[in-house]
PDB file of N, CA and C in Angstrom:
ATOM      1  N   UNK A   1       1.147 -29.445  14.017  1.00  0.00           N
ATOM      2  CA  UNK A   1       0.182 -28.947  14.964  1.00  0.00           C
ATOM      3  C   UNK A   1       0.561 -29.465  16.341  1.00  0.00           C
ATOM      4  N   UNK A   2       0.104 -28.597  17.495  1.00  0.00           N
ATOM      5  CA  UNK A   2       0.531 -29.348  18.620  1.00  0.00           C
ATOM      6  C   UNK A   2      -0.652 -29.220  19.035  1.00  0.00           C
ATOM      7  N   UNK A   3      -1.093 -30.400  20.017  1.00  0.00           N
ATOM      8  CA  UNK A   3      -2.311 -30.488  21.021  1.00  0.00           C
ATOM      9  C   UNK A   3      -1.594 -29.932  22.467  1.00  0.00           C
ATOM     10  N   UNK A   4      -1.861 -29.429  23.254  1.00  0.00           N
ATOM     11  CA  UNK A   4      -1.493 -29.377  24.678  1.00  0.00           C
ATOM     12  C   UNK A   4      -2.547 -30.348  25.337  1.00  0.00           C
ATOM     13  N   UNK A   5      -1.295 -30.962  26.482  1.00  0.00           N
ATOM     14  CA  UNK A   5      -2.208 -31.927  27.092  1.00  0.00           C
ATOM     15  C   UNK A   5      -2.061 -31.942  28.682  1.00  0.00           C
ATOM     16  N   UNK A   6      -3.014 -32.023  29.576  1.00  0.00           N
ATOM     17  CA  UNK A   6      -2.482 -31.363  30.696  1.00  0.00           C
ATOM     18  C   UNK A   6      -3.259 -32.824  32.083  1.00  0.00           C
ATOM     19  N   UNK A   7      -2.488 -33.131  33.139  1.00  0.00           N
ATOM     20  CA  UNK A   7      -3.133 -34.000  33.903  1.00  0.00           C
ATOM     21  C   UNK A   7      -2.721 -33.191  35.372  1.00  0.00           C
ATOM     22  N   UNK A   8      -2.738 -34.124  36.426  1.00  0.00           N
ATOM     23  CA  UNK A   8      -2.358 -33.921  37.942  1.00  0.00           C
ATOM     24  C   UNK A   8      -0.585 -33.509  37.784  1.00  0.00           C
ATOM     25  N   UNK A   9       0.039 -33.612  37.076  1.00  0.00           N
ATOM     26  CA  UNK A   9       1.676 -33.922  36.815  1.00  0.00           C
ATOM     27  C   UNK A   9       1.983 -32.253  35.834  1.00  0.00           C
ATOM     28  N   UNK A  10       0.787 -31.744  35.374  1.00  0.00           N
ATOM     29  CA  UNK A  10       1.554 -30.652  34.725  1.00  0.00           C
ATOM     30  C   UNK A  10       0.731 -30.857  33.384  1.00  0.00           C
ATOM     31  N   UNK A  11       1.593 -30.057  32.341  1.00  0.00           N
ATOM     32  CA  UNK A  11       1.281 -29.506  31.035  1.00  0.00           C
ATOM     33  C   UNK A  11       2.563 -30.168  29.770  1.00  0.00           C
ATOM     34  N   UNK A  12       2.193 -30.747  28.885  1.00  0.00           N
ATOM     35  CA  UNK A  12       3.153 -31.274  27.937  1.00  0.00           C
ATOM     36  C   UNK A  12       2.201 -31.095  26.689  1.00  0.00           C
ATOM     37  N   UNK A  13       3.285 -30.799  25.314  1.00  0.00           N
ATOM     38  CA  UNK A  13       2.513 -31.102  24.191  1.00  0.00           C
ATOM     39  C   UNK A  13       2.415 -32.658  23.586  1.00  0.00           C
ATOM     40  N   UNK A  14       1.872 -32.535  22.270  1.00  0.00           N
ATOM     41  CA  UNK A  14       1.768 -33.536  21.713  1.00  0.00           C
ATOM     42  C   UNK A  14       1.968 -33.449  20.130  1.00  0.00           C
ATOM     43  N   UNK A  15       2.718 -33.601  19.756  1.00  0.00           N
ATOM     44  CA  UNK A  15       3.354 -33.591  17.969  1.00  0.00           C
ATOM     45  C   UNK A  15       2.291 -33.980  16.948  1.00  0.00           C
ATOM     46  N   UNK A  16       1.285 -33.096  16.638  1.00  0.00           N
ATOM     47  CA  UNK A  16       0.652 -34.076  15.455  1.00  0.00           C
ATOM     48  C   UNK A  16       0.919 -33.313  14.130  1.00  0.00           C
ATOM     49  N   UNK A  17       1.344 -34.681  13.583  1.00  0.00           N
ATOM     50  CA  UNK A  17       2.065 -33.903  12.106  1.00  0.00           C
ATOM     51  C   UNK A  17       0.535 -34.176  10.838  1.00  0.00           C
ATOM     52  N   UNK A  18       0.861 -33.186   9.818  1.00  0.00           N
ATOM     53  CA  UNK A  18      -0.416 -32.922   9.287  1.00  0.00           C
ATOM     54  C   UNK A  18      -1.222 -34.863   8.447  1.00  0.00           C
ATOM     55  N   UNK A  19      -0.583 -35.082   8.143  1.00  0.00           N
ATOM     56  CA  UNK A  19      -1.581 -36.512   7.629  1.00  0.00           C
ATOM     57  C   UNK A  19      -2.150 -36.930   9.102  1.00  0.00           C
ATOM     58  N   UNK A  20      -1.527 -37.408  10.261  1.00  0.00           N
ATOM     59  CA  UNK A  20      -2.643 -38.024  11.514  1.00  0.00           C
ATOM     60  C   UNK A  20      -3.592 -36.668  11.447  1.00  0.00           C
ATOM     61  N   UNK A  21      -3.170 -35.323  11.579  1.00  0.00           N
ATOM     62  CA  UNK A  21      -4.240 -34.353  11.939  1.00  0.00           C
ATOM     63  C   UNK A  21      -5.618 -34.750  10.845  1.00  0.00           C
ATOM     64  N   UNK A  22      -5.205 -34.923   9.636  1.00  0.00           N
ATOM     65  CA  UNK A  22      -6.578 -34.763   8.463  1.00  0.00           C
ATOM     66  C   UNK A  22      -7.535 -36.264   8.784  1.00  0.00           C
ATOM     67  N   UNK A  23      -6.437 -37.266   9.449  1.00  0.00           N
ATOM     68  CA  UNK A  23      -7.013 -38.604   9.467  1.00  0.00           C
ATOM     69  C   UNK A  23      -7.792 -37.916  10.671  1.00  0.00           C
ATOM     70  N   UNK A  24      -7.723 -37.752  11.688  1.00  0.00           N
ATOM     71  CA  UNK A  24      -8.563 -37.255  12.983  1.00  0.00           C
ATOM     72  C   UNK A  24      -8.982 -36.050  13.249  1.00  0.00           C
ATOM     73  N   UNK A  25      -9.190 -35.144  12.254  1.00  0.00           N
ATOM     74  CA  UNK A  25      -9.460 -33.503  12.643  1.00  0.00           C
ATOM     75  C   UNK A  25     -11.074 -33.868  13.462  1.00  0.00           C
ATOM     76  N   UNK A  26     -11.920 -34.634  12.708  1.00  0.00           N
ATOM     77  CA  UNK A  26     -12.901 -34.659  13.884  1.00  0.00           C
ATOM     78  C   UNK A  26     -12.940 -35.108  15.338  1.00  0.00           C
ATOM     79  N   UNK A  27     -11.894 -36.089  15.265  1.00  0.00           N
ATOM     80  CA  UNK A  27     -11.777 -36.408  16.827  1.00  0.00           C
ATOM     81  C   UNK A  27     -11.050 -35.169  17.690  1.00  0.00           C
ATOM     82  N   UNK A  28     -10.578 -35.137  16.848  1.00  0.00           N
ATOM     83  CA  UNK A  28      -9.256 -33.682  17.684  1.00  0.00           C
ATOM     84  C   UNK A  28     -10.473 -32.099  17.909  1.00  0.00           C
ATOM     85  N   UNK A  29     -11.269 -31.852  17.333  1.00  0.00           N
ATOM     86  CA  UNK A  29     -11.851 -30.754  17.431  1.00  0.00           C
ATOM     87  C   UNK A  29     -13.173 -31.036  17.893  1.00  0.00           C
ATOM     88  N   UNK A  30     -13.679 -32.332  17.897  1.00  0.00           N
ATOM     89  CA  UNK A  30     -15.134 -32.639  18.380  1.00  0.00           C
ATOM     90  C   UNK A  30     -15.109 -33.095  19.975  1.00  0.00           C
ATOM     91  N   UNK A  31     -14.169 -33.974  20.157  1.00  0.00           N
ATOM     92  CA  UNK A  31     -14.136 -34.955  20.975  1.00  0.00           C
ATOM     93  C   UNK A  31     -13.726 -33.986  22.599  1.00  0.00           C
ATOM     94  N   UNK A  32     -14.332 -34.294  23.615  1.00  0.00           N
ATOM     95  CA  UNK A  32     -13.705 -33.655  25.072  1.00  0.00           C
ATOM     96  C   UNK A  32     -12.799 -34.183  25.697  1.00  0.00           C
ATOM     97  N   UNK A  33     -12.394 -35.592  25.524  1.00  0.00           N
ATOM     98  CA  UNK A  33     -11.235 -35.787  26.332  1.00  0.00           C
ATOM     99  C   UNK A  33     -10.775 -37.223  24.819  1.00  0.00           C
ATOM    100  N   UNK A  34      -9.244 -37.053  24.730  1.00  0.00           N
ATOM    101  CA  UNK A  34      -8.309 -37.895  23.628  1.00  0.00           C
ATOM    102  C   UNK A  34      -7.285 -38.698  24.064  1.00  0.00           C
ATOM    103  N   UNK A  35      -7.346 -39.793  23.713  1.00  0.00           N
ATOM    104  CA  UNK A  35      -5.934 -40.774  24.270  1.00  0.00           C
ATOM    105  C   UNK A  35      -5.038 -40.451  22.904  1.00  0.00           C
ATOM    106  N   UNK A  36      -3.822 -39.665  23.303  1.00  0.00           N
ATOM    107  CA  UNK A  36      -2.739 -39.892  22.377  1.00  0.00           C
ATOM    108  C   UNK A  36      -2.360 -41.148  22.216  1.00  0.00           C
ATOM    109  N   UNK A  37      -1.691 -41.946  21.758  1.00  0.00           N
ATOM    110  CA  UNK A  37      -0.102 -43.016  21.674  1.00  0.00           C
ATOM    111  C   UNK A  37       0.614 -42.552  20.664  1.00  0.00           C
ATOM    112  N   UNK A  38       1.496 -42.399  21.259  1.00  0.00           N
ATOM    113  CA  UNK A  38       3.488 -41.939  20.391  1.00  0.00           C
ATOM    114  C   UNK A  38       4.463 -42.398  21.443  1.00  0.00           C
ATOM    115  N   UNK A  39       5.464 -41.764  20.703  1.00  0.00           N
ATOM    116  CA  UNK A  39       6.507 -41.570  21.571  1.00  0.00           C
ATOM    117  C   UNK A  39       6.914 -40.565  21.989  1.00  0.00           C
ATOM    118  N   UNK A  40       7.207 -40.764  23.963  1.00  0.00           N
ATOM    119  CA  UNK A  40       7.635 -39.595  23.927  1.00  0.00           C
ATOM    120  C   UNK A  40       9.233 -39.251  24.130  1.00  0.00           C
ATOM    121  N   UNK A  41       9.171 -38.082  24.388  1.00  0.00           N
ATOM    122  CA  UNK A  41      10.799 -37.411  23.917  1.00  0.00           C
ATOM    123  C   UNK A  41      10.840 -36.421  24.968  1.00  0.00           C
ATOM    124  N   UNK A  42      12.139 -36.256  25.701  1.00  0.00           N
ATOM    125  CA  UNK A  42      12.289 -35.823  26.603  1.00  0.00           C
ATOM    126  C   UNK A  42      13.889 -34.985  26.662  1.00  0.00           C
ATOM    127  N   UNK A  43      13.546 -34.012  26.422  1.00  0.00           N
ATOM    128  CA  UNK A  43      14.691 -33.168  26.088  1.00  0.00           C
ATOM    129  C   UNK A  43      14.590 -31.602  27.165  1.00  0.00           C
ATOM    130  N   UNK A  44      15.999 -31.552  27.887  1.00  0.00           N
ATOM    131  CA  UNK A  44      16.289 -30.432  28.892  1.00  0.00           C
ATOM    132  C   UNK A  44      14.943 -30.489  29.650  1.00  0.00           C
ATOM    133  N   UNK A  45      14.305 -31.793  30.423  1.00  0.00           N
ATOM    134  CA  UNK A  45      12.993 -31.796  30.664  1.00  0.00           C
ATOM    135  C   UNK A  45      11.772 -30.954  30.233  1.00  0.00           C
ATOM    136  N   UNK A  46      11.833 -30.758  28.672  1.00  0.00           N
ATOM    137  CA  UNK A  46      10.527 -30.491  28.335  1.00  0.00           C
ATOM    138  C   UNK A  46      10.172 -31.672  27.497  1.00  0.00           C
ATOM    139  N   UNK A  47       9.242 -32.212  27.982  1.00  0.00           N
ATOM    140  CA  UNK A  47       8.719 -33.604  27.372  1.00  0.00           C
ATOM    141  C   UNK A  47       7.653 -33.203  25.912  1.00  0.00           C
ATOM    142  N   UNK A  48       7.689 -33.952  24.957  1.00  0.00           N
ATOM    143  CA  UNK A  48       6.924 -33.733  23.974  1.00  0.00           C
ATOM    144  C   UNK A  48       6.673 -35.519  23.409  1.00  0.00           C
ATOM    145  N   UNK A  49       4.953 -35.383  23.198  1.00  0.00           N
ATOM    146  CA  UNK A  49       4.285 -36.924  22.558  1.00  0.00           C
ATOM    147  C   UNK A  49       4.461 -36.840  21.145  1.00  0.00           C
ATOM    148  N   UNK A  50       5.466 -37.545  20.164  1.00  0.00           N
ATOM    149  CA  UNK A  50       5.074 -37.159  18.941  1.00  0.00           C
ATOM    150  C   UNK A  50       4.421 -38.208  18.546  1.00  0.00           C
ATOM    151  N   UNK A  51       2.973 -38.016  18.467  1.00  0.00           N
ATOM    152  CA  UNK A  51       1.768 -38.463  18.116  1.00  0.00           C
ATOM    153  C   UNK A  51       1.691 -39.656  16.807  1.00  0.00           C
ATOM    154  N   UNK A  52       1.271 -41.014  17.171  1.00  0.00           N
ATOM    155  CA  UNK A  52       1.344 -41.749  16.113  1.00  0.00           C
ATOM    156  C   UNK A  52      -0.231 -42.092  15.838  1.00  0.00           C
ATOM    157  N   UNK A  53      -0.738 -42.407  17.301  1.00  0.00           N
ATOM    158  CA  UNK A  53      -2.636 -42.197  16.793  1.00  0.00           C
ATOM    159  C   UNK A  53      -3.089 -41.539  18.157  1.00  0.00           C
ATOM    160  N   UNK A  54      -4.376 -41.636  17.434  1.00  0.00           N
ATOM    161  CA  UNK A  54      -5.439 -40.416  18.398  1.00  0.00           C
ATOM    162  C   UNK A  54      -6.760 -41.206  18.242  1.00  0.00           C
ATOM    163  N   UNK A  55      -7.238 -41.344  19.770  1.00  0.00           N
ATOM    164  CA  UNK A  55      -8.799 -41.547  19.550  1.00  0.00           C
ATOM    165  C   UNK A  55      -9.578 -41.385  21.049  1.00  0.00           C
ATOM    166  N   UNK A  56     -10.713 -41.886  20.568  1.00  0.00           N
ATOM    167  CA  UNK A  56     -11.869 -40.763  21.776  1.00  0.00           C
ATOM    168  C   UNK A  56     -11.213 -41.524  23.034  1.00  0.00           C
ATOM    169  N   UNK A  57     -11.580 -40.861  24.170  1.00  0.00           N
ATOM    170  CA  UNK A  57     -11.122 -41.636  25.568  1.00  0.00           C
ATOM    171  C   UNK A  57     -13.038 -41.938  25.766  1.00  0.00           C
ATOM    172  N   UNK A  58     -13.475 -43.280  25.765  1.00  0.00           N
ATOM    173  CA  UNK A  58     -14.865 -43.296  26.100  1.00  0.00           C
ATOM    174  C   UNK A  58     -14.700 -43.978  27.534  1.00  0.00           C
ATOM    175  N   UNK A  59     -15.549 -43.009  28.038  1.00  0.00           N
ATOM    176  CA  UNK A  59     -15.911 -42.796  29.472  1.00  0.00           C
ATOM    177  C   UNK A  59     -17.014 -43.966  30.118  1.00  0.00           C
ATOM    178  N   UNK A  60     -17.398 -44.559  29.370  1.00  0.00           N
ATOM    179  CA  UNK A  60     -18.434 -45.552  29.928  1.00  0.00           C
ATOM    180  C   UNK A  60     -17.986 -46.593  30.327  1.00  0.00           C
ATOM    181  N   UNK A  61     -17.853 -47.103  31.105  1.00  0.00           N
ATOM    182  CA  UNK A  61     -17.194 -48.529  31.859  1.00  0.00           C
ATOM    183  C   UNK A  61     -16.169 -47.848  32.965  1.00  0.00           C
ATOM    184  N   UNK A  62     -15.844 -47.006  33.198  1.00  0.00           N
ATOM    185  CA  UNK A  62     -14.740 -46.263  33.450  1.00  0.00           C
ATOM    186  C   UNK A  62     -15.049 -46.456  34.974  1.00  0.00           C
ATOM    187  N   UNK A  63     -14.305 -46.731  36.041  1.00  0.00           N
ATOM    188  CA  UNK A  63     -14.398 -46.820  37.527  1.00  0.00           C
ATOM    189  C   UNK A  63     -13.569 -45.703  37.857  1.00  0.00           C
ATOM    190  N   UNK A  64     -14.741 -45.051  38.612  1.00  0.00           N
ATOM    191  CA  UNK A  64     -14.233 -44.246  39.279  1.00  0.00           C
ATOM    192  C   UNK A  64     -15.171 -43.541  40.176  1.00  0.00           C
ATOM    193  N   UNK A  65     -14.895 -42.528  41.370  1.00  0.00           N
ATOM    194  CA  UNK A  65     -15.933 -41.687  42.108  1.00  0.00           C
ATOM    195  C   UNK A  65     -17.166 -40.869  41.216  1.00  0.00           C
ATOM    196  N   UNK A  66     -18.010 -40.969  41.948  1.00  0.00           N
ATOM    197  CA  UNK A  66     -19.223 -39.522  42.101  1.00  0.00           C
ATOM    198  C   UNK A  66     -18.501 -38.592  42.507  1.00  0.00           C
ATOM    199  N   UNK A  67     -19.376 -37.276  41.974  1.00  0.00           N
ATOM    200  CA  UNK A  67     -18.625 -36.028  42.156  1.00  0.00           C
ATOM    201  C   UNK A  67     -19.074 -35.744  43.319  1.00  0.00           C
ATOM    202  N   UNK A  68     -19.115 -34.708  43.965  1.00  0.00           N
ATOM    203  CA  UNK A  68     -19.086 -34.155  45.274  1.00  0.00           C
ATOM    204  C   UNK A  68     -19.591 -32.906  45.440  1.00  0.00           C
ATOM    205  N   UNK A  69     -20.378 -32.238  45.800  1.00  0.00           N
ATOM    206  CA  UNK A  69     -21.146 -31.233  46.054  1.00  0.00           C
ATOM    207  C   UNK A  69     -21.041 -30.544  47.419  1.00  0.00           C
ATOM    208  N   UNK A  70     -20.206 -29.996  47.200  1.00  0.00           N
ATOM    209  CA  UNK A  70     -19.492 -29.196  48.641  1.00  0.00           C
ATOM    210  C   UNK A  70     -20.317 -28.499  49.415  1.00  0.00           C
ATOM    211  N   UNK A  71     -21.675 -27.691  49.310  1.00  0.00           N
ATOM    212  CA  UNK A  71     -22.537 -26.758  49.197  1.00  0.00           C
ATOM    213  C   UNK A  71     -22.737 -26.860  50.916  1.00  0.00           C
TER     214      UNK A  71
END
């Protein structure tokens, strides 16, 4: 299975082979934002994470701005 994963830098996949997928299908299909860790691999610059774990990115403690209301 591949996750696509996308930041400020672009679009790359992420390798998840089927045992991590069954260990995390709920995080992977429930969850809104996921911290991969693998390794990645970087071939004719298309980069790919092949996925060793997966879990929630929790947002609470997290420093950062208020959003902004342009209006």
């Amino acid at each position: 299975m591949f996750i696509s994963l996308e930041d400020e830098t672009g679009v790359s996949n992420a390798i998840v082979t089927p045992d991590l997928f069954e260990e995390t299908r709920l995080l992977v299909t429930e969850e809104p934002f996921l911290v991969i860790e693998g390794e990645v691999q970087n071939t004719d610059n298309v980069v790919l994470i092949k996925a060793q774990k997966i879990f929630p990115l929790i947002s609470e403690g997290l420093v950062g701005s208020e959003s902004h209301d342009f209006h």
